[in-house]
N, C-alpha and C. Protein backbone atom coordinates (compact mmCIF):
# COMPACT_ATOMS: atom_id res chain seq x y z
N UNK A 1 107.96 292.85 218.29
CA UNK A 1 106.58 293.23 218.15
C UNK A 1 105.78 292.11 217.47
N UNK A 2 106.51 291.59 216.66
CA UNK A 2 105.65 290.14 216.03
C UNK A 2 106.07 288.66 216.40
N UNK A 3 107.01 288.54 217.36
CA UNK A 3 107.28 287.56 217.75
C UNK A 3 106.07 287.08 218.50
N UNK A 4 106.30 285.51 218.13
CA UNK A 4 104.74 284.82 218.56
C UNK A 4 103.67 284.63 217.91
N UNK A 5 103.57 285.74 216.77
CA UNK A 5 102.26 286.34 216.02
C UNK A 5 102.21 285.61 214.97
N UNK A 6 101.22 284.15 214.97
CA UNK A 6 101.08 283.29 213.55
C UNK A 6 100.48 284.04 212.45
N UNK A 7 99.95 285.20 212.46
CA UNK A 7 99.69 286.11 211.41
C UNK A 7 100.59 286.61 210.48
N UNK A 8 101.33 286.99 211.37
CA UNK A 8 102.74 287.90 211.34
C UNK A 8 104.11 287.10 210.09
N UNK A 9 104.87 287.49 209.63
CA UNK A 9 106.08 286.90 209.37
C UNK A 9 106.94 287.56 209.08
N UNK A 10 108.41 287.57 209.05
CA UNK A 10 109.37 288.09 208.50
C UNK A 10 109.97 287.42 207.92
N UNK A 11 110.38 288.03 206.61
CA UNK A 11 111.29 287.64 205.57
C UNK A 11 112.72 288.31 205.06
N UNK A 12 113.55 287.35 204.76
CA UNK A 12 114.29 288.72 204.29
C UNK A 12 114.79 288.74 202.68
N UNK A 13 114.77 289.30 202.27
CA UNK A 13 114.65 289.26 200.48
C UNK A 13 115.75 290.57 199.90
N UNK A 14 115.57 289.76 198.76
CA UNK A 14 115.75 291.01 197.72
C UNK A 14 114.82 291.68 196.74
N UNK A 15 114.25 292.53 196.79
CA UNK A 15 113.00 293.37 195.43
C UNK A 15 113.64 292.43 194.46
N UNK A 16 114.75 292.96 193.87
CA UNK A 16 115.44 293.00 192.40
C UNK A 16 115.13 291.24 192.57
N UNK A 17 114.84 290.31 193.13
CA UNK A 17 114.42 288.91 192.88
C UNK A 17 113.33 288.56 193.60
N UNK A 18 112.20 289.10 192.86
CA UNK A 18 110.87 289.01 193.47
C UNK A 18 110.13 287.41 193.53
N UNK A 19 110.77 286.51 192.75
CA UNK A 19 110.48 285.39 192.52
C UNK A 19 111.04 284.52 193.63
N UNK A 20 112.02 285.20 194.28
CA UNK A 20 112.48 284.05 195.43
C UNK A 20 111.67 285.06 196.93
N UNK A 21 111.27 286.23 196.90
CA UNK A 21 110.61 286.33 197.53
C UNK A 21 109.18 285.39 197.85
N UNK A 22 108.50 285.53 196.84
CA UNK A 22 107.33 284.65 196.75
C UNK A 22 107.24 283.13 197.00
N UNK A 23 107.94 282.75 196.56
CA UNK A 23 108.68 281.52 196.69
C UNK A 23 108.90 281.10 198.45
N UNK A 24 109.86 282.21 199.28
CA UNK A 24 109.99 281.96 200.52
C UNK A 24 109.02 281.37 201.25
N UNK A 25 109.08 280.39 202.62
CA UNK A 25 108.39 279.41 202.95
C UNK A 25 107.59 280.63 204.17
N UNK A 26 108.29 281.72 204.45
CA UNK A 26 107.15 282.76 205.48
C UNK A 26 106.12 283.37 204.21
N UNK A 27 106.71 283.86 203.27
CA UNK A 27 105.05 284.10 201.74
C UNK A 27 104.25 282.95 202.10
N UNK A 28 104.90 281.80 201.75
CA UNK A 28 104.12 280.73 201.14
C UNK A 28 103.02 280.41 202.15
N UNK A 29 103.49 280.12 203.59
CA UNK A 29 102.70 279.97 204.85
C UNK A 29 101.52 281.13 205.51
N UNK A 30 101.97 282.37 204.70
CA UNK A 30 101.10 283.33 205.15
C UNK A 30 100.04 283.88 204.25
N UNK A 31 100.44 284.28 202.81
CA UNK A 31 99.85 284.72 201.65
C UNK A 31 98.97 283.10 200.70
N UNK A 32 97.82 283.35 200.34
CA UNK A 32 96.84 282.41 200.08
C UNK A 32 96.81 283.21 198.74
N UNK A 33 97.94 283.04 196.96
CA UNK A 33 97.95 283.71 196.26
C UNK A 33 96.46 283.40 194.89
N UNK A 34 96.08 282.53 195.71
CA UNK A 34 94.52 282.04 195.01
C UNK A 34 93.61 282.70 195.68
N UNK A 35 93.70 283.98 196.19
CA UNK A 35 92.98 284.91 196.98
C UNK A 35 92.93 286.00 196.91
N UNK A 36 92.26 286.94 196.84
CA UNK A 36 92.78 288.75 196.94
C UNK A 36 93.72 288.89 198.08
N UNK A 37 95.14 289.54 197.40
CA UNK A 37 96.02 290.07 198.58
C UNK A 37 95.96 291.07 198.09
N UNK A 38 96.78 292.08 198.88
CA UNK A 38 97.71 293.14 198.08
C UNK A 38 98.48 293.48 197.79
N UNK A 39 99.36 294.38 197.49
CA UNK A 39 100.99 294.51 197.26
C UNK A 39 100.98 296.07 197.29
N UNK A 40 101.68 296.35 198.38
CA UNK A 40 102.13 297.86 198.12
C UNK A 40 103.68 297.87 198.39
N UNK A 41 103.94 298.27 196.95
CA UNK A 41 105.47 299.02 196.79
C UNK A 41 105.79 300.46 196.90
N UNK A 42 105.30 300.67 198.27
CA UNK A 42 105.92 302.26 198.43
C UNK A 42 107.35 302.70 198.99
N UNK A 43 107.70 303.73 198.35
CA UNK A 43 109.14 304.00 198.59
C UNK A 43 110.40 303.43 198.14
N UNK A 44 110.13 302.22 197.42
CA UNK A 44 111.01 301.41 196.97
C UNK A 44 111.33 301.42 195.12
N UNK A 45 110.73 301.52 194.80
CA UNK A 45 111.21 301.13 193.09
C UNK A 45 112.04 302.49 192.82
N UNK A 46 112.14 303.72 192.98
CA UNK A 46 112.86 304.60 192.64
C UNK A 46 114.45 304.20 193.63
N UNK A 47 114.39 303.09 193.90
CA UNK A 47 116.22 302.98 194.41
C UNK A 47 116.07 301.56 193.38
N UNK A 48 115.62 301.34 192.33
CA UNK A 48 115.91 300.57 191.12
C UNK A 48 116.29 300.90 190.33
N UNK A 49 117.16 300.87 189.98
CA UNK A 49 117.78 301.60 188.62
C UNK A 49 117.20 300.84 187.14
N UNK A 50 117.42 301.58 186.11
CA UNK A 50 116.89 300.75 185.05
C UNK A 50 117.64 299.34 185.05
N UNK A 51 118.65 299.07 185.36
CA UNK A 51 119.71 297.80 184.60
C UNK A 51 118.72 296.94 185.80
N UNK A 52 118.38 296.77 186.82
CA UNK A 52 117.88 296.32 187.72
C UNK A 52 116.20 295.44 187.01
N UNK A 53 115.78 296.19 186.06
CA UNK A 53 114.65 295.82 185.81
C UNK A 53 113.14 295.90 186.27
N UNK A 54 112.91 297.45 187.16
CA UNK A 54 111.98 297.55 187.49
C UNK A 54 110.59 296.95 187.09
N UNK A 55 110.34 297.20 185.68
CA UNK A 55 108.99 296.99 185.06
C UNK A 55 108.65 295.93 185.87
N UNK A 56 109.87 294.80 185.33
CA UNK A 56 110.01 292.97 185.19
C UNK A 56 109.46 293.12 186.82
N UNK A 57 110.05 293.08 187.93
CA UNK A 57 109.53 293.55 189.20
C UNK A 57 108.25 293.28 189.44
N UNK A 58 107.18 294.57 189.04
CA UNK A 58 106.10 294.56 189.16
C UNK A 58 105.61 293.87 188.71
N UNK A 59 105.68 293.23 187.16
CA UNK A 59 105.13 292.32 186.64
C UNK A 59 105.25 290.87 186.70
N UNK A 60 106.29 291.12 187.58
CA UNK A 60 106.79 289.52 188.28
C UNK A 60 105.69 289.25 189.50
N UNK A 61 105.81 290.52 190.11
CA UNK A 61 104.89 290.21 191.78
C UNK A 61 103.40 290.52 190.97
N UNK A 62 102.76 291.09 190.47
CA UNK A 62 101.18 291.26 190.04
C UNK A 62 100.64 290.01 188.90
N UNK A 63 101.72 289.56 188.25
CA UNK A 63 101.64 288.15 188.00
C UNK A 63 101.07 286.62 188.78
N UNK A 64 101.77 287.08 190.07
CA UNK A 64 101.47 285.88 191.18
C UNK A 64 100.31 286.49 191.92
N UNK A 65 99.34 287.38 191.58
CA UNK A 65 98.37 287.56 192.46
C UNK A 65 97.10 287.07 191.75
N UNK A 66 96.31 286.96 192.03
CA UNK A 66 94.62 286.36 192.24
C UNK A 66 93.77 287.47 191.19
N UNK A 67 92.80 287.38 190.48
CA UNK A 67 92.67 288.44 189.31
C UNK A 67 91.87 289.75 190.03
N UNK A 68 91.45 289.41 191.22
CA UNK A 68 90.48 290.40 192.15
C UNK A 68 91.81 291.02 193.04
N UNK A 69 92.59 290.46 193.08
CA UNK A 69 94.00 291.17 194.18
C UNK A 69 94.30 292.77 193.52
N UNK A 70 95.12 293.60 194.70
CA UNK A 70 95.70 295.08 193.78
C UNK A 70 97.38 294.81 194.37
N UNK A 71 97.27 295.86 193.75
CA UNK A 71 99.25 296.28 193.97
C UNK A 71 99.03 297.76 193.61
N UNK A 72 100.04 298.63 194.28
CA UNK A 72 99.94 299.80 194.63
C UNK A 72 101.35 300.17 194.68
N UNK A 73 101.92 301.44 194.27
CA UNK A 73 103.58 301.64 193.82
C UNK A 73 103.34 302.89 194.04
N UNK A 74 104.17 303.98 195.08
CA UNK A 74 104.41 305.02 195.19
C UNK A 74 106.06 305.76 195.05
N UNK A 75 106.30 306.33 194.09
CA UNK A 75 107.96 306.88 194.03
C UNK A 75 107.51 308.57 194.10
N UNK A 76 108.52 309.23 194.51
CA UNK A 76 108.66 311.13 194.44
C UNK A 76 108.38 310.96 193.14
N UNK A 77 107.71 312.31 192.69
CA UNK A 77 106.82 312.79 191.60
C UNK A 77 107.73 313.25 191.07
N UNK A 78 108.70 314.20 191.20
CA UNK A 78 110.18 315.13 190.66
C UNK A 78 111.25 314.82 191.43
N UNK A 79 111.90 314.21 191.48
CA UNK A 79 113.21 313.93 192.14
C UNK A 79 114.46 315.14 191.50
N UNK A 80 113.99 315.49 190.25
CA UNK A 80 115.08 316.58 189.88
C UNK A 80 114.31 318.27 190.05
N UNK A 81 113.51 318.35 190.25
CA UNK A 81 112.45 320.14 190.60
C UNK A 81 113.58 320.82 191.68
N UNK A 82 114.09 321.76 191.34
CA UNK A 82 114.61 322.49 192.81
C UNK A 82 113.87 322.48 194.08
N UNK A 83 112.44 322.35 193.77
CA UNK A 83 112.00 321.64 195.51
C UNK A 83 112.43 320.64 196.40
N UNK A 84 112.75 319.51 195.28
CA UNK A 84 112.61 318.34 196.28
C UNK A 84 114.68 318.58 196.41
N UNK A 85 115.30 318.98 195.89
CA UNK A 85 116.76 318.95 196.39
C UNK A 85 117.41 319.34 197.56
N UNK A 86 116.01 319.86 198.35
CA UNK A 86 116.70 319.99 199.80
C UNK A 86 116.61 318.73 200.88
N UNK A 87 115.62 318.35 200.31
CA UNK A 87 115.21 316.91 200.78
C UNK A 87 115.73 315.75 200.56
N UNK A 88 116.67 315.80 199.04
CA UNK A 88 116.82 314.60 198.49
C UNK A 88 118.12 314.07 199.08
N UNK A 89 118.64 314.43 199.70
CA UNK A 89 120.25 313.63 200.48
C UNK A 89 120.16 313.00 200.76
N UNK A 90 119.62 312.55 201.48
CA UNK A 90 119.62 310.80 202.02
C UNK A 90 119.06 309.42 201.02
N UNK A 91 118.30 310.52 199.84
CA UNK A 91 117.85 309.11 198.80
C UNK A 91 118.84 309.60 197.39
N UNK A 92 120.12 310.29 197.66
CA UNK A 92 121.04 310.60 196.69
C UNK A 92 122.76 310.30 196.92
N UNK A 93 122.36 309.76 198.46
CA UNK A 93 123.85 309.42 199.19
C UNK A 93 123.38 307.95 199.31
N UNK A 94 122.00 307.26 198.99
CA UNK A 94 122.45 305.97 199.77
C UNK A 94 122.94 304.64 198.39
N UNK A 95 123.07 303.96 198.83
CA UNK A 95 123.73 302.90 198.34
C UNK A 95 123.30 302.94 197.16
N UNK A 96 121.96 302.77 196.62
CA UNK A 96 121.36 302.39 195.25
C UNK A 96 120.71 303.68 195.58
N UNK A 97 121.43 304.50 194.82
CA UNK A 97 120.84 306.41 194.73
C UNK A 97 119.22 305.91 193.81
N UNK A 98 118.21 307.36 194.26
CA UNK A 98 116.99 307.58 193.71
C UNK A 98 117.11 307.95 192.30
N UNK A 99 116.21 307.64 191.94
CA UNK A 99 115.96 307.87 190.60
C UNK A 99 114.07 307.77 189.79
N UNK A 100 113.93 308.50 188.97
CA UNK A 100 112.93 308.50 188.47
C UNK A 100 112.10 307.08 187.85
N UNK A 101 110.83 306.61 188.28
CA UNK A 101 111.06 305.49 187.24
C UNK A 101 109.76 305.70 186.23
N UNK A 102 110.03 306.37 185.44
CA UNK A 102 108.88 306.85 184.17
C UNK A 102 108.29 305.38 183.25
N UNK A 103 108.71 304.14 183.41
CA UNK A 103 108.53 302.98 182.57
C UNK A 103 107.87 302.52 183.08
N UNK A 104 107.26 302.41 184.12
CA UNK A 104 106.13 302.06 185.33
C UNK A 104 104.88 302.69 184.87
């Protein structure tokens, strides 16, 4: 779907080392960090566990942005409520299980 597309790029990274994300030569060629970008981290920081260093994360990537830029972070509101436990299997079986991140 983005092959071809000089707009476009793919990267492949790790969150938990947001600094070699940014760093990568598809960021560097695409993102103008002397500019308003944005950053949305949805779905992702609740498979961070604390030892991982969430905060550091965000404050690593909203660090490298432009003072007019945003960043935007969405995790489940209750991951432990008897509501969401019918739902939660697949973000409680996978590799880096869900978790709350209240330090955010």
């Amino acid at each position: 779907m983005l092959d071809g597309n000089p707009d476009a790029a793919v990267i492949q990274g790790d969150l938990r080392e947001p600094a070699k994300i940014l760093a990568d030569p598809g960021t560097q060629l695409l993102l103008d960090f002397t500019q308003p970008v944005a950053v949305f981290l949805v779905a992702v920081l609740h498979f961070i566990a604390d030892s991982g260093q969430p905060a550091d994360i965000v404050a690593t990537l909203r660090d490298a942005l432009a003072p007019a830029a945003t960043s935007s972070s969405a995790t489940p509101a209750e991951t432990s409520s008897p509501a969401w436990r019918p739902r939660s299997r697949p973000f409680t079986t996978a590799a880096s299980p869900v978790r709350d991140n209240e330090v955010l």
